[in-house]
PDB file of N, CA and C in Angstrom:
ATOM      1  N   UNK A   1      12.170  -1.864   1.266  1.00  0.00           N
ATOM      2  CA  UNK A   1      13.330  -2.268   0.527  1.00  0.00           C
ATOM      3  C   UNK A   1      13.082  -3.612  -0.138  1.00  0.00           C
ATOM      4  N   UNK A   2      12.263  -4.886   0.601  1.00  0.00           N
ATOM      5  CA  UNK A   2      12.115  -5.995  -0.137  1.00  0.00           C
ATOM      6  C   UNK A   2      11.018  -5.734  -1.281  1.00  0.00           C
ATOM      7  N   UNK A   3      10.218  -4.584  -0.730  1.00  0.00           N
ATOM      8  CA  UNK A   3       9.205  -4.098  -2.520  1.00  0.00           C
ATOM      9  C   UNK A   3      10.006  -4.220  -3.189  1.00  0.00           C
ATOM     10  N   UNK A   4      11.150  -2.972  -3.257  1.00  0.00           N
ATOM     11  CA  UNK A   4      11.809  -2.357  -4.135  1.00  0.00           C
ATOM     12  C   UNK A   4      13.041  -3.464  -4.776  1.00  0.00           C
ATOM     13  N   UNK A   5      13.584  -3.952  -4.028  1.00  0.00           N
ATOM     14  CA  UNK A   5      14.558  -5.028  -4.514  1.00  0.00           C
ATOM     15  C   UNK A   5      13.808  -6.473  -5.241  1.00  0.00           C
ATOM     16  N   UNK A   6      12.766  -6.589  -4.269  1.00  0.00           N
ATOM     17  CA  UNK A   6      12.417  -7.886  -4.839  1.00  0.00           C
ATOM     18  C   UNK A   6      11.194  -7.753  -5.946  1.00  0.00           C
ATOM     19  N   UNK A   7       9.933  -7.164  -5.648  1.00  0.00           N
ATOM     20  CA  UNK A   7       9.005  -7.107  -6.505  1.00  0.00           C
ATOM     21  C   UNK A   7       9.461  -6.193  -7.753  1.00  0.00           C
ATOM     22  N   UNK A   8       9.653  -4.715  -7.871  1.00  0.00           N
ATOM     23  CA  UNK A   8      10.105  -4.234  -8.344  1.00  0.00           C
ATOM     24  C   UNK A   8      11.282  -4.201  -9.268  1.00  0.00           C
ATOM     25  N   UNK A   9      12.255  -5.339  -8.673  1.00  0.00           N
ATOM     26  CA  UNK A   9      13.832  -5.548  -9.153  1.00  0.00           C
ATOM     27  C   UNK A   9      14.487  -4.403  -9.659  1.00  0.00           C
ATOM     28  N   UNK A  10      14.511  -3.466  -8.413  1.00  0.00           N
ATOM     29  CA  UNK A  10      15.399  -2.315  -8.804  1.00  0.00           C
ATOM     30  C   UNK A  10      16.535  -2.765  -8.474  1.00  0.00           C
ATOM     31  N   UNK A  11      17.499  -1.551  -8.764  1.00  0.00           N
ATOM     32  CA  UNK A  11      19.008  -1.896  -8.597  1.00  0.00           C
ATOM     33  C   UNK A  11      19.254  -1.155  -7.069  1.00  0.00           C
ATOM     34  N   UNK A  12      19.825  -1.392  -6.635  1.00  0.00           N
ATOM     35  CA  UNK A  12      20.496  -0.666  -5.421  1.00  0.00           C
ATOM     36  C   UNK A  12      20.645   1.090  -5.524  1.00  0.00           C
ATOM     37  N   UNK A  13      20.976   1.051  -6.812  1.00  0.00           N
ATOM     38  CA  UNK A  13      21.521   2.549  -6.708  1.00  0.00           C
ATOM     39  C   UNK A  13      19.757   3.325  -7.511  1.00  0.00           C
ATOM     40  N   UNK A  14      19.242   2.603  -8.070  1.00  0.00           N
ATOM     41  CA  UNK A  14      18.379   3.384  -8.255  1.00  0.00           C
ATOM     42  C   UNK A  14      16.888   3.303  -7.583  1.00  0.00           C
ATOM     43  N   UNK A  15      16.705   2.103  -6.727  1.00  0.00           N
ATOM     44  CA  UNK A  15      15.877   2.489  -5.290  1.00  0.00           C
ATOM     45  C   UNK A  15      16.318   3.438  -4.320  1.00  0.00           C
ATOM     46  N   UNK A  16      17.622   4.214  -4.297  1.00  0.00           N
ATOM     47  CA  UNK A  16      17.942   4.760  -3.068  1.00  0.00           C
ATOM     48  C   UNK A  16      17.821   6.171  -4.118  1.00  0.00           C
ATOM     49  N   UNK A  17      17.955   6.195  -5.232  1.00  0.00           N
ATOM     50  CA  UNK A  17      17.663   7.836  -6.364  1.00  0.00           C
ATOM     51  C   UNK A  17      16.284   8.195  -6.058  1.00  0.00           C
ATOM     52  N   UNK A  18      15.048   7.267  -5.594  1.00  0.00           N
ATOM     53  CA  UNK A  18      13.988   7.464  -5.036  1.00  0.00           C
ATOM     54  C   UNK A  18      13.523   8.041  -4.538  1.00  0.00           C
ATOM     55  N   UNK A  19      12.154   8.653  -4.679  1.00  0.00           N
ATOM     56  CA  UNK A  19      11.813  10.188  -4.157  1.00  0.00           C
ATOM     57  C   UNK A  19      10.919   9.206  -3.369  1.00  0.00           C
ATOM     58  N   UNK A  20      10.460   9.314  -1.837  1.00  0.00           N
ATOM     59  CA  UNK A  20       9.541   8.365  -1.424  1.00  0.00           C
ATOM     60  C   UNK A  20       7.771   8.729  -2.520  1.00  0.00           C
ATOM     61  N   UNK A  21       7.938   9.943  -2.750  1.00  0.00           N
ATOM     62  CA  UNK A  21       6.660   9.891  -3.692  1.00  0.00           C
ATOM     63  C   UNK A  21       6.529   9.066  -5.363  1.00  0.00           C
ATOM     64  N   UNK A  22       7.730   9.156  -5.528  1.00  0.00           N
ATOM     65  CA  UNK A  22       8.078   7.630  -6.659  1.00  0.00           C
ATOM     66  C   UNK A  22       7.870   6.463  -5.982  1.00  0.00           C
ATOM     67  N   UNK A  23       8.399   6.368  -4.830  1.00  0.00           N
ATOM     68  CA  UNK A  23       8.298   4.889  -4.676  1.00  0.00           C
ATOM     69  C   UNK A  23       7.485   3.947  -4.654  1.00  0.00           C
ATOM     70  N   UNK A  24       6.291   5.559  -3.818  1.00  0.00           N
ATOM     71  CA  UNK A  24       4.711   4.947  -3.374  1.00  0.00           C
ATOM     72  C   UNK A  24       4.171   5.071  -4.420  1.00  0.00           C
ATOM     73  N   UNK A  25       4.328   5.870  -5.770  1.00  0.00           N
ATOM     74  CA  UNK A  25       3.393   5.682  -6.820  1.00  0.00           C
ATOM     75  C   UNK A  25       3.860   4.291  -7.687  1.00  0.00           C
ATOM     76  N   UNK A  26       4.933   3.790  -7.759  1.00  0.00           N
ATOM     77  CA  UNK A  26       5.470   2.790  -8.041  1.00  0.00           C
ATOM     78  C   UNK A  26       4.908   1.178  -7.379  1.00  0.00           C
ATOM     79  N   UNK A  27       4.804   1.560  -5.743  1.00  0.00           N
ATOM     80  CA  UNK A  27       3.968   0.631  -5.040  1.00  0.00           C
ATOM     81  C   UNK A  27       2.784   0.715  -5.905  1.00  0.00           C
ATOM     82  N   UNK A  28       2.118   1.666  -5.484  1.00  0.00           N
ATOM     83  CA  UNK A  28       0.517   1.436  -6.059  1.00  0.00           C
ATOM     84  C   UNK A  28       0.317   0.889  -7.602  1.00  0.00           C
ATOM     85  N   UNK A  29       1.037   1.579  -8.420  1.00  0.00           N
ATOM     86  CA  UNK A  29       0.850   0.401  -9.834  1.00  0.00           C
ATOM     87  C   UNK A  29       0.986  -0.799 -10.205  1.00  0.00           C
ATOM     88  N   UNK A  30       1.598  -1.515  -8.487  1.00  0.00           N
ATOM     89  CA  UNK A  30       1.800  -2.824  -8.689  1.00  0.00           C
ATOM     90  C   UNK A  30       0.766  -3.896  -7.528  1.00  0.00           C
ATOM     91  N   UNK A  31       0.249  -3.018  -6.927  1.00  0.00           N
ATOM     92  CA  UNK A  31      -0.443  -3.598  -6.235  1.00  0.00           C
ATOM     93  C   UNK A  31      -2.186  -3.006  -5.683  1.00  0.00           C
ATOM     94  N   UNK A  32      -2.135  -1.996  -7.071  1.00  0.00           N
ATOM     95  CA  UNK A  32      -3.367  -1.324  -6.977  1.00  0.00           C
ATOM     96  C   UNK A  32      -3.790   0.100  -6.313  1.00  0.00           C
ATOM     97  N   UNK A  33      -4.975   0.515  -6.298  1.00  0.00           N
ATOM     98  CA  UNK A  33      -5.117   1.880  -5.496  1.00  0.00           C
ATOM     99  C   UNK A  33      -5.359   1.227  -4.056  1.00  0.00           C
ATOM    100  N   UNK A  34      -4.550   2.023  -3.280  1.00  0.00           N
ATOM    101  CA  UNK A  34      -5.190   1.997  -1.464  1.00  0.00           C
ATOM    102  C   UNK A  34      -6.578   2.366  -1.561  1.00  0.00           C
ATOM    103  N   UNK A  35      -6.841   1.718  -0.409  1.00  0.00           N
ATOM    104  CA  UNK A  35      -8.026   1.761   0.546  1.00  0.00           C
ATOM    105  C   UNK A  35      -8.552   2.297   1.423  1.00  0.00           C
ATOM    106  N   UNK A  36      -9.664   3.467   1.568  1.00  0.00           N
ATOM    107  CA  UNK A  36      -9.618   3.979   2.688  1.00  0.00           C
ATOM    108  C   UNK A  36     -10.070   3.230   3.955  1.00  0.00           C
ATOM    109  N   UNK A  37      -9.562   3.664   4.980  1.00  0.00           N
ATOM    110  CA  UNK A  37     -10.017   3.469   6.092  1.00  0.00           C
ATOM    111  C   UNK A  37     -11.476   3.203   6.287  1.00  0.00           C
ATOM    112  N   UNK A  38     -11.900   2.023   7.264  1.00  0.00           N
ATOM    113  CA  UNK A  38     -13.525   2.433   7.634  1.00  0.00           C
ATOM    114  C   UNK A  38     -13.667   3.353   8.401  1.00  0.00           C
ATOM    115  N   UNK A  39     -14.837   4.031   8.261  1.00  0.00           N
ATOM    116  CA  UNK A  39     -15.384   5.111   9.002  1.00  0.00           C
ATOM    117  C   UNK A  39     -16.201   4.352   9.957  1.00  0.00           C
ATOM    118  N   UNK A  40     -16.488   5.463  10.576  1.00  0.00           N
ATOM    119  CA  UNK A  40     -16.904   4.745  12.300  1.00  0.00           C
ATOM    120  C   UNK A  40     -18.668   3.842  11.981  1.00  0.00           C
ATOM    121  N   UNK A  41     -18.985   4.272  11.088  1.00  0.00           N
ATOM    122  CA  UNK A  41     -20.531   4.606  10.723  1.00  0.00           C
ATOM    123  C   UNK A  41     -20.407   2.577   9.800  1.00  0.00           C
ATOM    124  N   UNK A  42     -19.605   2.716   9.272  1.00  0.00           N
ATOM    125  CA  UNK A  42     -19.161   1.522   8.339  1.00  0.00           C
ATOM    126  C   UNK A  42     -18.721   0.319   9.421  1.00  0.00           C
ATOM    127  N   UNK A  43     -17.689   0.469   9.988  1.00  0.00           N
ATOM    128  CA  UNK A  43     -17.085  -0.138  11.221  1.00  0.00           C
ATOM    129  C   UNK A  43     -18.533  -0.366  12.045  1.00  0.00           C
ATOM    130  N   UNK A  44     -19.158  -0.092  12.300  1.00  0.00           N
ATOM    131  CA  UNK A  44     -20.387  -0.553  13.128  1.00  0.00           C
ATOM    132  C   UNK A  44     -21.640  -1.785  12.500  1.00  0.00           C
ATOM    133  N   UNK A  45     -21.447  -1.284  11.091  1.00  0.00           N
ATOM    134  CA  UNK A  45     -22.673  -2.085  10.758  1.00  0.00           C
ATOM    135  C   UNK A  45     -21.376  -3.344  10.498  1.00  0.00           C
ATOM    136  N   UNK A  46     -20.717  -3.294  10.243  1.00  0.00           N
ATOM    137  CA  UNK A  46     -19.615  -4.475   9.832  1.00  0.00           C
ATOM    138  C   UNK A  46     -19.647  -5.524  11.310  1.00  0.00           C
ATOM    139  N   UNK A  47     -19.646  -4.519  12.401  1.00  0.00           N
ATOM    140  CA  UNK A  47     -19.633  -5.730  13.577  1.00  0.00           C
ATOM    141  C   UNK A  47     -21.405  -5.665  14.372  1.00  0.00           C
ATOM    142  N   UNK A  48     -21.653  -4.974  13.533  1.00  0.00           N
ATOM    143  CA  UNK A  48     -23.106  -5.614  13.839  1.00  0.00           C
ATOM    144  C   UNK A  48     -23.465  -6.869  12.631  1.00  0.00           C
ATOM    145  N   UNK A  49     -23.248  -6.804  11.478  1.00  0.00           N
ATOM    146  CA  UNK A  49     -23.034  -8.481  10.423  1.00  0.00           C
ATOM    147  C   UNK A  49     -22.440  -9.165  11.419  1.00  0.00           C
ATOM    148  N   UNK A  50     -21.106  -8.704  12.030  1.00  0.00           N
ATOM    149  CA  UNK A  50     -20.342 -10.185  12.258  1.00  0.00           C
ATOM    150  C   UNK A  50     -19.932  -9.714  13.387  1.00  0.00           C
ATOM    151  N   UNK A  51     -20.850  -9.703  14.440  1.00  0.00           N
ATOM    152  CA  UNK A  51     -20.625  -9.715  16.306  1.00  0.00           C
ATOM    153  C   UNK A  51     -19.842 -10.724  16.676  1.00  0.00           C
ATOM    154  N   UNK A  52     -19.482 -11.466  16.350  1.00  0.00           N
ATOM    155  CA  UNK A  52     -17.964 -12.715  17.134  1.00  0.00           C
ATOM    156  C   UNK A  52     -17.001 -11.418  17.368  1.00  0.00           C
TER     157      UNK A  52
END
C-alpha cells in the first residue's frame, strides 16, 4: 500500500481497482526486473569468496 500510495501516487480508489497482477507489473516498471534466487551451486562459490 505505501508502493502504491506513495511511490506510485495512486488514488485510493484506484489502487484497490487493482488486479494484484497490475500491481506487480506496475512494481516492476518502477523498480526494475526481479531477481532470481541463488542456486545452491552459486550460493557456494559466493561463501567460498567471502567465508566470514
Amino acid at each position: 500500500m505505501a508502493f502504491g500510495f506513495g511511490r506510485l501516487r495512486l488514488s485510493s480508489e484506484a489502487f484497490w481497482r487493482l488486479t494484484p497482477r497490475e500491481l506487480a507489473a506496475a512494481i516492476g516498471r518502477e523498480t526494475g526486473p526481479a531477481h532470481a534466487p541463488l542456486d545452491r551451486a552459486s550460493l557456494a562459490a559466493l561463501m567460498a569468496r567471502f567465508p566470514d
